[in-house]
Protein backbone atom coordinates (compact mmCIF):
# COMPACT_ATOMS: atom_id res chain seq x y z
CA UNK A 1 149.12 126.27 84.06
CA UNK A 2 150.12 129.25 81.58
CA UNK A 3 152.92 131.34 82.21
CA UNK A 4 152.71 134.58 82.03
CA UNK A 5 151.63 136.60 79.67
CA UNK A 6 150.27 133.80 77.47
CA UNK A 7 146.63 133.91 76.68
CA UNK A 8 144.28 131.09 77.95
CA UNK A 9 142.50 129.43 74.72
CA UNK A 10 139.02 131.00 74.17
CA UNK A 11 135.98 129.23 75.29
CA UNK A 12 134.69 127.11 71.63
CA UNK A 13 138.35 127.30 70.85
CA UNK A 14 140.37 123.92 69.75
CA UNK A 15 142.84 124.15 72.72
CA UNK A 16 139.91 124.23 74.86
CA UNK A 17 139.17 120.37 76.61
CA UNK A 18 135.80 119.84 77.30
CA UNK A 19 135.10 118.89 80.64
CA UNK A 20 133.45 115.31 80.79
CA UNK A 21 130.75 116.03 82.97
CA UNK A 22 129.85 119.31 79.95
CA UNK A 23 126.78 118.37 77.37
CA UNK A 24 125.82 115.19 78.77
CA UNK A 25 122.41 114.62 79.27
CA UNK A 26 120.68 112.00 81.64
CA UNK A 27 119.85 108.72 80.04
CA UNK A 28 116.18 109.66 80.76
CA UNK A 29 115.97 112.74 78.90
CA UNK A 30 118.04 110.51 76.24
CA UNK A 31 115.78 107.98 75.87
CA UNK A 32 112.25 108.79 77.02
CA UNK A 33 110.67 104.85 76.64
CA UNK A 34 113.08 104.78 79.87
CA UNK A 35 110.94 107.78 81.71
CA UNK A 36 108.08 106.10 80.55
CA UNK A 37 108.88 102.56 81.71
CA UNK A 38 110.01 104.27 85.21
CA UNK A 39 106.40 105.52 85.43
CA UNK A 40 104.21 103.07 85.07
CA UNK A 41 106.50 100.93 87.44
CA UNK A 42 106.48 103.53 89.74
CA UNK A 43 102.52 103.87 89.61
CA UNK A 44 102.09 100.20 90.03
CA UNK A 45 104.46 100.04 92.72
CA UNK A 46 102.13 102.95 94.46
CA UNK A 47 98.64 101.40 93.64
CA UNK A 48 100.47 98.12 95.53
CA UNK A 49 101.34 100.63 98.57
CA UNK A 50 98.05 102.24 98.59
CA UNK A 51 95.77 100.35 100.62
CA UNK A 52 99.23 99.99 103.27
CA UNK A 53 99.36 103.98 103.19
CA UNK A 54 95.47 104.52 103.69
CA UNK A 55 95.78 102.13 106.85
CA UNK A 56 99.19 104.03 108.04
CA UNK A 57 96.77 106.54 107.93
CA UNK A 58 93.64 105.70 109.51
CA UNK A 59 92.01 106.94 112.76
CA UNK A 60 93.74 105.15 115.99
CA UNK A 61 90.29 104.73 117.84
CA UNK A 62 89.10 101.16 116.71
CA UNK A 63 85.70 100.43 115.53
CA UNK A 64 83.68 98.21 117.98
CA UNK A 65 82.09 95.10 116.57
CA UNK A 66 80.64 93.94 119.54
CA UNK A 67 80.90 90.49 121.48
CA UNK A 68 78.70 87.76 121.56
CA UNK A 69 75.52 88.07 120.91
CA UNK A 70 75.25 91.50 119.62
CA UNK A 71 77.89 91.47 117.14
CA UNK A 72 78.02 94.72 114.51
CA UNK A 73 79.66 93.77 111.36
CA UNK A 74 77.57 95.74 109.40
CA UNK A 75 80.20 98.46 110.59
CA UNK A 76 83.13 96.82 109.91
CA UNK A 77 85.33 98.75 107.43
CA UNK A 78 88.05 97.58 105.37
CA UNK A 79 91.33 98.66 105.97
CA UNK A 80 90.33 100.06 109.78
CA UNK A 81 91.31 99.28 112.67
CA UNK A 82 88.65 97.13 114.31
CA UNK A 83 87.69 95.23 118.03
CA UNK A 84 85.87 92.27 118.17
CA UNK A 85 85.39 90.10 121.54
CA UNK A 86 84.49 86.32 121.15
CA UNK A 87 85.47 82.52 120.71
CA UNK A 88 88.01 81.51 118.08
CA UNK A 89 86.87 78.30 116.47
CA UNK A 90 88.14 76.08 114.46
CA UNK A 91 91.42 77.36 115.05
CA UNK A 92 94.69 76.18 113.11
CA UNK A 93 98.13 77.03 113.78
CA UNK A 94 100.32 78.01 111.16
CA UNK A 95 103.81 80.29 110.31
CA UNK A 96 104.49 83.22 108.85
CA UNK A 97 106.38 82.75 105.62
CA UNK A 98 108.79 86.00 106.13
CA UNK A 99 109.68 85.89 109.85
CA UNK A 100 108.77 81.90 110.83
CA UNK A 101 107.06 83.75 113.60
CA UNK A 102 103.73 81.16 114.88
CA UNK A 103 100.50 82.55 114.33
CA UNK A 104 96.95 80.78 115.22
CA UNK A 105 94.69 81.71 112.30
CA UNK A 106 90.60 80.77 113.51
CA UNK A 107 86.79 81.97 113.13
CA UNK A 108 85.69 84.25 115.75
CA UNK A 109 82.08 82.25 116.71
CA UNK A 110 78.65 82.53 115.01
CA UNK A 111 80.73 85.10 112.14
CA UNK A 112 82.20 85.36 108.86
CA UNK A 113 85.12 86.73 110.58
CA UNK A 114 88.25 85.05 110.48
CA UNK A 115 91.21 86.13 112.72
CA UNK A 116 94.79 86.23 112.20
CA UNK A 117 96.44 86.40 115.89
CA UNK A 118 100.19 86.29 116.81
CA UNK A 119 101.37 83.18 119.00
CA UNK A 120 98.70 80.14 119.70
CA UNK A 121 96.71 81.68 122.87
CA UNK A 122 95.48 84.71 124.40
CA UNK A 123 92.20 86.95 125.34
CA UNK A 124 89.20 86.39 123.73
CA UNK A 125 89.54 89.94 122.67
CA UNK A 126 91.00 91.08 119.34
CA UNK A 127 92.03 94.03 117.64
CA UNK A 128 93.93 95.07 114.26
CA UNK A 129 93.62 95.76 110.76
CA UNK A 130 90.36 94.60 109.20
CA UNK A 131 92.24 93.71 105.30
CA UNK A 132 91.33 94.55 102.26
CA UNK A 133 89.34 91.89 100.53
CA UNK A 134 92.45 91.75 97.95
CA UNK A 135 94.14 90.78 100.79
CA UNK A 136 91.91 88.41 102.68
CA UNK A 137 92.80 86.44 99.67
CA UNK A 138 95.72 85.26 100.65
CA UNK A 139 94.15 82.82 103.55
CA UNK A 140 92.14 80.79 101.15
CA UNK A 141 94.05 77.87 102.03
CA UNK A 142 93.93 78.48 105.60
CA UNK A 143 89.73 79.33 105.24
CA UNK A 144 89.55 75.91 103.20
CA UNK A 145 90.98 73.76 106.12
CA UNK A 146 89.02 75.68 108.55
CA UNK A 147 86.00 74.44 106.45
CA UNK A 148 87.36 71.11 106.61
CA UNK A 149 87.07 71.63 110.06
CA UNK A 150 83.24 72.22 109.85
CA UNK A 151 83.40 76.24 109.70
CA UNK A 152 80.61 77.82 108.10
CA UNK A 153 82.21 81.02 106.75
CA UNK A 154 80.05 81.11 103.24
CA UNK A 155 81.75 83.25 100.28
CA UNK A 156 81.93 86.73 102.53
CA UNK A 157 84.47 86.23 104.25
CA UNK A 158 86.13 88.66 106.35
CA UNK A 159 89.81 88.63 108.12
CA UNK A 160 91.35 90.68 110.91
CA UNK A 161 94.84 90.61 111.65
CA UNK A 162 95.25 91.38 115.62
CA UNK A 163 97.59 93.27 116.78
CA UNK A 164 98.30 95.11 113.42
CA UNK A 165 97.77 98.94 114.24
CA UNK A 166 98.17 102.79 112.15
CA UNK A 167 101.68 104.47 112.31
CA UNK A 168 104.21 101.68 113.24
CA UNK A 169 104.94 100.31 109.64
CA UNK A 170 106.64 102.96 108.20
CA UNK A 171 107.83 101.27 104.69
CA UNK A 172 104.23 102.40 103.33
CA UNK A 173 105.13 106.20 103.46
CA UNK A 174 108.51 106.12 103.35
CA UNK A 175 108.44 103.86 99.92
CA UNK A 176 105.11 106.12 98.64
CA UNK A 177 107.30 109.30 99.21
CA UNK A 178 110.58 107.81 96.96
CA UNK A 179 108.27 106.68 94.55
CA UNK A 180 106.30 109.83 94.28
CA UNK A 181 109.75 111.67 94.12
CA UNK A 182 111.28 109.39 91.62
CA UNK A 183 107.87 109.66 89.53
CA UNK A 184 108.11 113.68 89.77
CA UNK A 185 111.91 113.38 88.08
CA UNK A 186 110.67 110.95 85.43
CA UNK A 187 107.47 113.15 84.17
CA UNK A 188 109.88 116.18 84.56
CA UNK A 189 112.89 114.34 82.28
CA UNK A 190 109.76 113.18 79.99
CA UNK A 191 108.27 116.73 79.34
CA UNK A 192 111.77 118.19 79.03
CA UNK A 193 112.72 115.86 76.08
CA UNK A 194 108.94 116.51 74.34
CA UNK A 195 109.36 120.25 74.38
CA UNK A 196 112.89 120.43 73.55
């Protein structure tokens, strides 16, 4: 405090303390190989989320693939949600890594198809998320003892995980949206230290 009638030290002047939040800039704008590295971890992250989003996405009607004897697969789209009615075969039980939840992973009969279904039982009738082929790599082991098993599910494969429907995983979204934002203040600290 002054007392009165003494003068407060000009602004620039050497009685004048800096505040320590005054003149500092973020440690993006600082060092821009920062910005940059934030980017293209950001974009990877997104191309990762992508094919999650587009199914988040997707229409809620399923695409019909028939039962047996006049199965469609030629309509089957990746990354839709898709119906199938028939016979699993060859069907092996295994766990999912994350939860330890049982799952019953088998060939839907006289198809390529291979289905991922929660528990060990149920209707002959499935429905869910027709993967990626990216992702249908991750039951190769499960597709090899199947074939040990006498499936014939050639190199084509296909795999549907039932029960797995649009708008109920919200982490897609929610983690594109924080990664598009965090992207947006990256390119922005990036271009501010280029044209400064």
């Amino acid at each position: 405090m002054t007392a009165p009638g003494e003068d407060r030290p000009a602004p620039g002047d050497p009685g004048d303390e800096e505040s320590p939040h005054r003149g500092r800039t973020s440690l993006l704008a600082r060092n821009p190989v920062l910005a940059v590295v934030a980017l293209l971890l950001g974009g990877w992250l997104l191309v990762d989320l992508w094919p999650d989003l587009v199914f988040f996405l997707a229409p809620l009607d399923p695409i019909d693939l028939g039962a047996p004897g006049a199965y469609r697969l030629q309509e089957a789209r990746e990354n839709r949600l898709v119906q199938i009615r028939g016979e699993l075969v060859q069907a092996i039980p295994v766990t999912e890594a994350r939860s330890g939840a049982p799952r019953t992973v088998g060939r839907i009969a006289g198809t390529n198809l291979v289905v991922d279904r929660p528990g060990r039982g149920g209707p002959a009738v499935f429905e869910g998320r027709l993967l990626p082929a990216a992702r249908s790599a991750d039951y190769a082991a499960a597709v090899a003892a199947m074939r040990a098993r006498g499936a014939d599910l050639g190199d084509r494969w296909m795999v549907l995980r039932d029960g797995e429907r649009p708008r109920r995983n919200w982490i897609a979204p929610a983690g594109s949206a924080i990664l598009a934002l965090l992207a947006l203040v990256n390119l922005r600290a990036l271009v501010k230290h280029l044209t400064d």
